[in-house]
Protein backbone atom coordinates (compact mmCIF):
# COMPACT_ATOMS: atom_id res chain seq x y z
CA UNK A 1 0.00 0.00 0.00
CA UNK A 2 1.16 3.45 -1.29
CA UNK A 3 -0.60 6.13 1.27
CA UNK A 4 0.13 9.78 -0.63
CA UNK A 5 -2.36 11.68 1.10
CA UNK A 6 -2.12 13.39 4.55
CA UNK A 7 -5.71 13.33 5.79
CA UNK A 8 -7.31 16.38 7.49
CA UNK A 9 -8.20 14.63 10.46
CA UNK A 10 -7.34 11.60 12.99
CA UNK A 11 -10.18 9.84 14.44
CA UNK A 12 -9.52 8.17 18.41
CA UNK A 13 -12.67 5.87 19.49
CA UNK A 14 -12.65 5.04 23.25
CA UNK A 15 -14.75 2.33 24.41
CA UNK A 16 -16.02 4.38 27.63
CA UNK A 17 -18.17 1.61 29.41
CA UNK A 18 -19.38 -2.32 28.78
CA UNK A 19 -22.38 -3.97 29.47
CA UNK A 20 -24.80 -3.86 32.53
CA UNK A 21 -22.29 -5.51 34.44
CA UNK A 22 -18.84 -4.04 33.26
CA UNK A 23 -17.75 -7.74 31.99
CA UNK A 24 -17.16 -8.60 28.40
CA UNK A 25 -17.85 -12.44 27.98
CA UNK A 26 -21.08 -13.68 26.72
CA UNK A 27 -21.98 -9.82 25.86
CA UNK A 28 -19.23 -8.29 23.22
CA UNK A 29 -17.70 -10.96 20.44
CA UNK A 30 -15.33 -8.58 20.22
CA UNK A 31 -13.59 -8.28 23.84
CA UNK A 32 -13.94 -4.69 24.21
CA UNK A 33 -12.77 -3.50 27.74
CA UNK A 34 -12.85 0.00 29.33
CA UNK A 35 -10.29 2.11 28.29
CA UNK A 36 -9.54 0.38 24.88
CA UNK A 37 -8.58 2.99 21.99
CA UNK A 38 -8.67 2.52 18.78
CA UNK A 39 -7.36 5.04 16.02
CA UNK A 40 -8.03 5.67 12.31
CA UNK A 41 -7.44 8.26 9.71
CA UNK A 42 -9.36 6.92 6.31
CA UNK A 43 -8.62 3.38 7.22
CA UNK A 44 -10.38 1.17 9.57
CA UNK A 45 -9.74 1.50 13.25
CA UNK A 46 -7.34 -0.20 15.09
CA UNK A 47 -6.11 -1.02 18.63
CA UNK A 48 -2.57 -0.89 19.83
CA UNK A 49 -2.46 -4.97 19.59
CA UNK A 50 -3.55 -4.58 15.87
CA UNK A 51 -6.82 -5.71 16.21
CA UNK A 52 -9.69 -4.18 14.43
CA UNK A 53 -12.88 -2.72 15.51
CA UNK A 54 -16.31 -3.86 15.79
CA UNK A 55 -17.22 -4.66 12.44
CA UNK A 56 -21.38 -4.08 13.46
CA UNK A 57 -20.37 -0.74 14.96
CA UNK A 58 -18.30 0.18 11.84
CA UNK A 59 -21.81 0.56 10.10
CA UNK A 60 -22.33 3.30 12.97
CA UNK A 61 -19.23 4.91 13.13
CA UNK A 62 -18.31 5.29 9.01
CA UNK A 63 -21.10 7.64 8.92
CA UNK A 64 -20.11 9.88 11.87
CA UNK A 65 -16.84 9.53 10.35
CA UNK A 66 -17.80 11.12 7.14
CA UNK A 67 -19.76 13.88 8.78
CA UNK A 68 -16.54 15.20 10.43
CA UNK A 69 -14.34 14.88 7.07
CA UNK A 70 -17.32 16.94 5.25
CA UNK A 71 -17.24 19.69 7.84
CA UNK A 72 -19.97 18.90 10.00
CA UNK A 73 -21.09 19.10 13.27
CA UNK A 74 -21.99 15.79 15.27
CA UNK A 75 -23.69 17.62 17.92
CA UNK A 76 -26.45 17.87 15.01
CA UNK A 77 -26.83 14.22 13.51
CA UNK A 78 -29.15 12.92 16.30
CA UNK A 79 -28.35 10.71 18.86
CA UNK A 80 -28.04 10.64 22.73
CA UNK A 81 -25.02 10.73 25.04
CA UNK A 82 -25.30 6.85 26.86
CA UNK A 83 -23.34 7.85 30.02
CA UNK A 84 -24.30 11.22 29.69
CA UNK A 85 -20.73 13.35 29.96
CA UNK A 86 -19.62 13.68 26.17
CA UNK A 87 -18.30 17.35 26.53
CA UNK A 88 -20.26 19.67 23.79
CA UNK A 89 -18.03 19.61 20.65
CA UNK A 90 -18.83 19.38 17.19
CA UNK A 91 -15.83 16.92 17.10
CA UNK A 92 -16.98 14.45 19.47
CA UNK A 93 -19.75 12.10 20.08
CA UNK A 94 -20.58 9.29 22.01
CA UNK A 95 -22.38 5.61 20.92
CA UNK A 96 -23.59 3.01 21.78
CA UNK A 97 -23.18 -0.08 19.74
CA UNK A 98 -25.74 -1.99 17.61
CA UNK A 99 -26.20 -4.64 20.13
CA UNK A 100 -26.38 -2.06 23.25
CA UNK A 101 -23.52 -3.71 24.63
CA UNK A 102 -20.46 -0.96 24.31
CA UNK A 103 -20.85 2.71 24.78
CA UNK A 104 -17.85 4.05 22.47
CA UNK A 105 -16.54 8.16 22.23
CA UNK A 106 -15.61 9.37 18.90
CA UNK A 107 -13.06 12.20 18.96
CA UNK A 108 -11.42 13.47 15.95
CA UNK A 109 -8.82 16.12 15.63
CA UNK A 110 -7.61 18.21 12.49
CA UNK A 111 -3.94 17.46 11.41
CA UNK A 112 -3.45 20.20 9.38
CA UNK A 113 -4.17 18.63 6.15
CA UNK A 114 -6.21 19.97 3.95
CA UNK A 115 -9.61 18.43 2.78
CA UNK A 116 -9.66 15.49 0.27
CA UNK A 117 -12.43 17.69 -2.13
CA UNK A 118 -11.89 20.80 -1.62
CA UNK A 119 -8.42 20.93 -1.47
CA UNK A 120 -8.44 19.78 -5.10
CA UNK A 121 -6.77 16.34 -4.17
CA UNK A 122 -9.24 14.26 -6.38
CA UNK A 123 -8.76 13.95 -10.16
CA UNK A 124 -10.72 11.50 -12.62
């Protein structure tokens, strides 16, 4: 793989809290623990052991993912804090996942790059 562009912003997903009874087996097929982090740019999230993300809360987070790289806000796309303290910012958000299982927070941050379409980075 040949990455040539810089993207405009780096994505960190935090699982924040796990099941009714804080305990991963026989809830998440996945493992998730408090405190896991996972980080992405345009590729798929990934832990620090390598391991990937939820592949049911991918459908989830690609969308919120694509709000932030269009300029949006994600204080506007609906939704409900689950633990109730995601700080107000148009860069952060919190989930739950499809299964109700894992309560995830999204934070991005800009890099400095400059936007995929606007900054005239796409050619056919």
């Amino acid at each position: 793989m040949k990455k040539w562009y810089d993207e405009e912003y780096v994505f960190e997903i935090e699982v924040v809290s796990v099941s009714h009874d804080n305990k991963t087996e026989n809830h998440c097929r996945n493992g998730e623990e408090v405190g896991d982090v996972y980080r992405c740019t345009y590729d798929c999230p990934v832990n620090a052991q390598g391991r990937g993300f939820c592949s049911k809360s991918m459908l989830l987070l690609f969308p919120m993912l694509e709000t932030v790289r269009g300029g949006g806000d994600l204080r506007r796309i609906g939704g409900f804090s689950p633990t109730g303290n995601a700080p107000d910012s148009p860069l952060e958000k919190e989930f739950a996942c499809p299964d109700g299982v894992v309560t995830y927070r999204l934070r991005a941050r800009k890099t400095g790059g400059e936007n995929y379409h606007t900054g005239n980075f796409y050619r056919e």
